[in-house]
C-alpha atoms as a PDB file:
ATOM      1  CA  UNK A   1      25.165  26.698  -9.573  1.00  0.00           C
ATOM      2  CA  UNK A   2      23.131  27.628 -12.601  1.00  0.00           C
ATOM      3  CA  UNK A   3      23.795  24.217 -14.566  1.00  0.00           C
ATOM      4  CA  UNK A   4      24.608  20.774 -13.417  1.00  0.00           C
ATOM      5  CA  UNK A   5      28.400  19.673 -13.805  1.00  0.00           C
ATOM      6  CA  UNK A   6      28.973  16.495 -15.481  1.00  0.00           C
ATOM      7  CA  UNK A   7      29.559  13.593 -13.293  1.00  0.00           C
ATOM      8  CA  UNK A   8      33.083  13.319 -14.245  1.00  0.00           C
ATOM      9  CA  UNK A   9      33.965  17.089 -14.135  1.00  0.00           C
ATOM     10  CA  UNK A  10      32.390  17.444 -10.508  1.00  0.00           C
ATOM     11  CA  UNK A  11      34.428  14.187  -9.528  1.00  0.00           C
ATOM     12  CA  UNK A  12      37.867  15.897 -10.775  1.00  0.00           C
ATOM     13  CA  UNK A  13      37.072  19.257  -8.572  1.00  0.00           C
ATOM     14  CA  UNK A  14      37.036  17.339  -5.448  1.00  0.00           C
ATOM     15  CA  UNK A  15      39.908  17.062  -3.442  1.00  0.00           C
ATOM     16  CA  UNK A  16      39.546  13.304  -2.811  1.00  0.00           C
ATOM     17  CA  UNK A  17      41.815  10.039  -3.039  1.00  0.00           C
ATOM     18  CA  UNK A  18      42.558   8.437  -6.041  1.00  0.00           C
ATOM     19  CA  UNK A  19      40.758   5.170  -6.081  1.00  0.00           C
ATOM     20  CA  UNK A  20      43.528   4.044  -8.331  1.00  0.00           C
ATOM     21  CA  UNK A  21      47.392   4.117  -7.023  1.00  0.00           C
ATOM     22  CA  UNK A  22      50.539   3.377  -9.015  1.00  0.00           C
ATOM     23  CA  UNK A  23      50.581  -0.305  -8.954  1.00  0.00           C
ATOM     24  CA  UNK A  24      47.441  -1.469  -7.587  1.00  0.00           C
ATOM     25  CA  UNK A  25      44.254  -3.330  -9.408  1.00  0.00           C
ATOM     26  CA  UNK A  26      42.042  -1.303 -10.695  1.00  0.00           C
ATOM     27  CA  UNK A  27      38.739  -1.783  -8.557  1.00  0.00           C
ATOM     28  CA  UNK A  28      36.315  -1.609 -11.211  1.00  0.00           C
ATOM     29  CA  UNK A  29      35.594  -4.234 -14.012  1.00  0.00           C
ATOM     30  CA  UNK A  30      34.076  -1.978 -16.326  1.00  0.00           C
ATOM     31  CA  UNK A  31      33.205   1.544 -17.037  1.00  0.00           C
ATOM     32  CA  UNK A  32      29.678   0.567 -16.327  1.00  0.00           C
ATOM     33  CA  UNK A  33      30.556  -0.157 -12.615  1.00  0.00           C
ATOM     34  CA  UNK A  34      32.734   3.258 -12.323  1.00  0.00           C
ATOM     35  CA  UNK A  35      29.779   4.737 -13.586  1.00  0.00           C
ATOM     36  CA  UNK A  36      27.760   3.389 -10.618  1.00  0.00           C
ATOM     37  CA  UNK A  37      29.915   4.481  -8.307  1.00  0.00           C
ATOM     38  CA  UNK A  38      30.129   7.916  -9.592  1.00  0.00           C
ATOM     39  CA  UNK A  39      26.752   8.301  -9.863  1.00  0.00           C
ATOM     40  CA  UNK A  40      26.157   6.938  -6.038  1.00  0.00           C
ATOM     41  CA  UNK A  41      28.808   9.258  -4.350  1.00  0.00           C
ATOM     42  CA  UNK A  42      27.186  12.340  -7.073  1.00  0.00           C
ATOM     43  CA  UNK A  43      23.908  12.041  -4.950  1.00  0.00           C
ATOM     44  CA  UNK A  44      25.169  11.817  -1.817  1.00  0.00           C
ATOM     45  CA  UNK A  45      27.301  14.987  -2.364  1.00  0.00           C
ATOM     46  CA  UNK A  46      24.685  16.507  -4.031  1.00  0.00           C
ATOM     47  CA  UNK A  47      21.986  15.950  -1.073  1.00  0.00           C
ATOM     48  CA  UNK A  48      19.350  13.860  -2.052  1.00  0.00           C
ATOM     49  CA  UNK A  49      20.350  11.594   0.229  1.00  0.00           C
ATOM     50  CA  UNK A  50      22.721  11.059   3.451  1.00  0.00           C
ATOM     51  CA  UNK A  51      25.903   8.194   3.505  1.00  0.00           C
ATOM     52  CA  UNK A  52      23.868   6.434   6.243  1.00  0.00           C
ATOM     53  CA  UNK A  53      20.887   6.184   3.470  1.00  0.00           C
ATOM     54  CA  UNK A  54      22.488   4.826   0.860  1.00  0.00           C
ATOM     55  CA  UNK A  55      24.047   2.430   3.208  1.00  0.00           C
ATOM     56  CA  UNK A  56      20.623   1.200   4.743  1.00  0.00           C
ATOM     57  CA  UNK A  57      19.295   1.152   0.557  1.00  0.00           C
ATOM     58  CA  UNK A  58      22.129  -0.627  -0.228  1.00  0.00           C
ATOM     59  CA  UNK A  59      22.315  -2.769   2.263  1.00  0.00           C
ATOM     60  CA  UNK A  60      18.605  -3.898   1.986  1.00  0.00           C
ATOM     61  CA  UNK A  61      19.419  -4.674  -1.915  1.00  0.00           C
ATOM     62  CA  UNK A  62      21.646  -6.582  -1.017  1.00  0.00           C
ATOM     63  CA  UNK A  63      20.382  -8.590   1.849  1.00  0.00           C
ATOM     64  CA  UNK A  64      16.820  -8.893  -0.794  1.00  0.00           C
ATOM     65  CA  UNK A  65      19.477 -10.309  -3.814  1.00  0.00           C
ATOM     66  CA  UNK A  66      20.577 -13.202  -1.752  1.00  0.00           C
ATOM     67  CA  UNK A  67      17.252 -14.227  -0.451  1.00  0.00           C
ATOM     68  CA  UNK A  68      16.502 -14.633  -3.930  1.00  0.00           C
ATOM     69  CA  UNK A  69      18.899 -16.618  -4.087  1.00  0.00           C
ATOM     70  CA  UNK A  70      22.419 -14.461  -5.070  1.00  0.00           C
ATOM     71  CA  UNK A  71      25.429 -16.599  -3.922  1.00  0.00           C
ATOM     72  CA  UNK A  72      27.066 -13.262  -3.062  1.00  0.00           C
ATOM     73  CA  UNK A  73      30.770 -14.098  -4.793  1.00  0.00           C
ATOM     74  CA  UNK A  74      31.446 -10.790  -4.999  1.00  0.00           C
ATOM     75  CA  UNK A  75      30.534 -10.681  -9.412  1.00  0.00           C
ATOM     76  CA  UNK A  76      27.328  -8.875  -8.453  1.00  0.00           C
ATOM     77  CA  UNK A  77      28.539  -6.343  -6.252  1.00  0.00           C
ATOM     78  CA  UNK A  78      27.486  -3.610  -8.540  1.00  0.00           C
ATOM     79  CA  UNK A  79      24.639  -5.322  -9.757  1.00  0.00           C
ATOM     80  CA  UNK A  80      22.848  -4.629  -6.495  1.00  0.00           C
ATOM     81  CA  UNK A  81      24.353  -0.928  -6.859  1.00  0.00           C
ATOM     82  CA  UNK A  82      22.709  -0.581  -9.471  1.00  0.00           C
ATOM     83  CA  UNK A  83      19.335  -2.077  -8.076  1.00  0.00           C
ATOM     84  CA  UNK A  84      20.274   0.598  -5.396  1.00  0.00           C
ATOM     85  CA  UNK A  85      20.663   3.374  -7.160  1.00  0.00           C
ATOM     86  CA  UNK A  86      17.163   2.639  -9.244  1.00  0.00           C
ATOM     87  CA  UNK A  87      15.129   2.642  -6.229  1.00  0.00           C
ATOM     88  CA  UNK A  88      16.214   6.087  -4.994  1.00  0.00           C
ATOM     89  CA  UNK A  89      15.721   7.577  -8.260  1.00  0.00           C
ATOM     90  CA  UNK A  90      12.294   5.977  -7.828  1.00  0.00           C
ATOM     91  CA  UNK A  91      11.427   6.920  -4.484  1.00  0.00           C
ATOM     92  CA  UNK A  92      12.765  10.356  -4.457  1.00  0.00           C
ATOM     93  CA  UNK A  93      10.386  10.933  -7.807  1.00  0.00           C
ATOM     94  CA  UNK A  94      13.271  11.344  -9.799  1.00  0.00           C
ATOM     95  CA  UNK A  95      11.903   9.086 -12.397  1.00  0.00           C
ATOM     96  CA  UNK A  96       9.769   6.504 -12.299  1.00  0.00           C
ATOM     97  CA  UNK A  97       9.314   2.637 -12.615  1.00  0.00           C
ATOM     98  CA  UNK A  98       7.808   2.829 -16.582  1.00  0.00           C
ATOM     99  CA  UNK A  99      10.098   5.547 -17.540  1.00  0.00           C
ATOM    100  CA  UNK A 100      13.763   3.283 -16.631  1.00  0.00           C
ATOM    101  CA  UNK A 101      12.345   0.039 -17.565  1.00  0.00           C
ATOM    102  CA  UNK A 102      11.567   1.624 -20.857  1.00  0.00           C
ATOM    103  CA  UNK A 103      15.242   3.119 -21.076  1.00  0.00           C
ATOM    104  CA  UNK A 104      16.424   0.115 -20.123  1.00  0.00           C
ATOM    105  CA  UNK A 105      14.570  -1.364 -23.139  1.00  0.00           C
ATOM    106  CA  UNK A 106      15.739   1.154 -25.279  1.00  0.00           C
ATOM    107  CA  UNK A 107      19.685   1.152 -24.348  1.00  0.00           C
ATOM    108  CA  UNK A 108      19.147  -2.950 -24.650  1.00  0.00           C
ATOM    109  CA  UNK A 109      17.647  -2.135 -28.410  1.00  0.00           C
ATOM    110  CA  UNK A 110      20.362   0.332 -29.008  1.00  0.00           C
ATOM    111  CA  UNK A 111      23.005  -2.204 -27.591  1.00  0.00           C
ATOM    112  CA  UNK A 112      22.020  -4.840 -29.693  1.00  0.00           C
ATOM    113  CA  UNK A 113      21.673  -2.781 -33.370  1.00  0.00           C
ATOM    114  CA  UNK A 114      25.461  -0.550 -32.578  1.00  0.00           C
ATOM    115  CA  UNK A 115      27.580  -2.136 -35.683  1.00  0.00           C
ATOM    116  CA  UNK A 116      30.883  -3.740 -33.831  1.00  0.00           C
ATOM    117  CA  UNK A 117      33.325  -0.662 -33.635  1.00  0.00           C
ATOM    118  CA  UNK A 118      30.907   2.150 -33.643  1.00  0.00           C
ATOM    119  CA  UNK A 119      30.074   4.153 -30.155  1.00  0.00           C
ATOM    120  CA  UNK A 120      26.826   3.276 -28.249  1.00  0.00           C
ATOM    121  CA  UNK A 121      24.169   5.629 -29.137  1.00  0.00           C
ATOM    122  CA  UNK A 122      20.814   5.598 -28.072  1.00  0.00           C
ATOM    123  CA  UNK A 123      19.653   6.598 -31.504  1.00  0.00           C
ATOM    124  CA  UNK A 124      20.928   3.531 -32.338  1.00  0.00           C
ATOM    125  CA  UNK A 125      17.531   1.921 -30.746  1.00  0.00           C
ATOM    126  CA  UNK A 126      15.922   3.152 -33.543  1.00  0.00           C
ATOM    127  CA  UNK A 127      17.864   1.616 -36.680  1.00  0.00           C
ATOM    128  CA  UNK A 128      16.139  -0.549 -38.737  1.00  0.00           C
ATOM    129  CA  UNK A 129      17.291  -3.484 -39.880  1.00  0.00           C
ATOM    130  CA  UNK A 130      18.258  -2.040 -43.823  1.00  0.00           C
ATOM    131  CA  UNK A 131      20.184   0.932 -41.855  1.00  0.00           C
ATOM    132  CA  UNK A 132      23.299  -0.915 -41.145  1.00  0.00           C
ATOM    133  CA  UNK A 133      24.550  -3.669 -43.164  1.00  0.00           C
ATOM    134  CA  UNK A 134      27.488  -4.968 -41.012  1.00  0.00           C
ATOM    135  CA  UNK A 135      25.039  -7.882 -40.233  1.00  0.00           C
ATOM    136  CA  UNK A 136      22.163  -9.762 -41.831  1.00  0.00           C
ATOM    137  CA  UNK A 137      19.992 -10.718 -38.818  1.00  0.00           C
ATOM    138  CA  UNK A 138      16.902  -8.945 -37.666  1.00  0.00           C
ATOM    139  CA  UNK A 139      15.946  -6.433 -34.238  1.00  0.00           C
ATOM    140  CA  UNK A 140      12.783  -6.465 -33.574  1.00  0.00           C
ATOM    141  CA  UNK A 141      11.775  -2.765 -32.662  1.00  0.00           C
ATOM    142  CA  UNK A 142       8.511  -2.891 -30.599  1.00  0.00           C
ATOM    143  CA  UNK A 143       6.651   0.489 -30.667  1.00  0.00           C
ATOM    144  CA  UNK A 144       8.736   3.662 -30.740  1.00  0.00           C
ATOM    145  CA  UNK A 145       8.942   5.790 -27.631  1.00  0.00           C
ATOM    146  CA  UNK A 146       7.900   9.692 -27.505  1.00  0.00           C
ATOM    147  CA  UNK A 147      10.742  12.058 -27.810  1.00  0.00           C
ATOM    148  CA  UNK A 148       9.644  13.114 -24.216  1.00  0.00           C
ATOM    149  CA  UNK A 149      11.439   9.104 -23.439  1.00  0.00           C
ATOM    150  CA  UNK A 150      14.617   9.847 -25.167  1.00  0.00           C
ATOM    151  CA  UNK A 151      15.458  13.432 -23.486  1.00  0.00           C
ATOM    152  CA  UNK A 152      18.251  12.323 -21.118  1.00  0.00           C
ATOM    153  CA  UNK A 153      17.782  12.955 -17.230  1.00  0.00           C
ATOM    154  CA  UNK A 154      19.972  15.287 -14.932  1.00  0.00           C
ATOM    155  CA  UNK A 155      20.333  15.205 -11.417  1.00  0.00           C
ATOM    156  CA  UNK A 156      21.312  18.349  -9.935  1.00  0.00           C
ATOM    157  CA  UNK A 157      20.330  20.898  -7.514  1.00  0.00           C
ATOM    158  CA  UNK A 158      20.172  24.533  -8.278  1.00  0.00           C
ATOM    159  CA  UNK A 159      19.491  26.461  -4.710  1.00  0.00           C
ATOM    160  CA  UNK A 160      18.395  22.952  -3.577  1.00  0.00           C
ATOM    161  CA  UNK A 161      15.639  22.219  -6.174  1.00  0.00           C
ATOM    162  CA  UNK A 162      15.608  19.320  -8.544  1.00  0.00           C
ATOM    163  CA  UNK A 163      15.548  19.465 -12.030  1.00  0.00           C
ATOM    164  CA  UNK A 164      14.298  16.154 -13.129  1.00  0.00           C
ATOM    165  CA  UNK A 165      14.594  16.636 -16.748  1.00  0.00           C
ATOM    166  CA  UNK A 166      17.105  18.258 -19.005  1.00  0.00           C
END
């Protein structure tokens, strides 16, 4: 394959079960925790790592959350997904700790200066406080990020390398 598939594209080509049937509840509570899953099962099929390591990860997120103190009702379930899914990115170098926290900072900023009603950007991050005037409160901005911190990341294999960056 000479360029990654979309999450969502690769996911429709599979011959799998719905998750979803006629009538039942739909098993995620957001988009952000479909996402999650999408992006878990992506790497597995993908190869950079087996269903028995992301079970061990998973579990050891998990099993680290509630001896922190997570009273494991079942509202963080994706939570420690996500915590999951951060560590292998980490540990299989494809990104690092300073590069996510900083996205995470950024999608936070971006997050908190989107006008009500208009789509999540990640430009958005970078609005100043005169460039929308839906709202008369301040962001603060912190220092601005290289453009080498806003290219988005791929995960993909092309004849079983990684491409870590788009």
């Amino acid at each position: 394959m000479s360029e990654c598939k979309s999450i969502r594209d690769e996911l429709l080509n599979e011959p799998a079960e719905p998750l979803l049937r006629e009538g039942e509840e739909n098993p995620f509570r957001n988009i952000f925790e479909a996402e999650l899953f999408a992006m878990g099962n992506s790497l597995i099929k993908q190869g950079f790592m087996t269903q028995k390591e992301w079970v061990d990860v998973f579990s050891q997120e998990i099993k680290a959350a509630q001896e922190r103190g997570d009273p494991d009702r079942g509202d963080t379930y994706y939570d420690h997904w996500a915590s999951a899914l951060e560590r292998i990115f980490i540990e299989r170098g494809l990104t690092d700790r300073e590069t996510l926290t900083e996205q995470q900072r950024l999608w936070e900023l971006a997050r908190k200066n989107t006008p009500h009603g208009v789509p999540l950007s990640l430009e958005n991050a970078f609005l100043d406080h005169d460039d929308h005037d839906d709202h008369d409160h301040h962001h603060h901005h912190g220092d601005l990020p290289s453009e080498e911190m806003l290219r988005p990341m791929k995960v993909c294999t092309d004849k079983g390398n990684i491409d870590n960056r788009v």
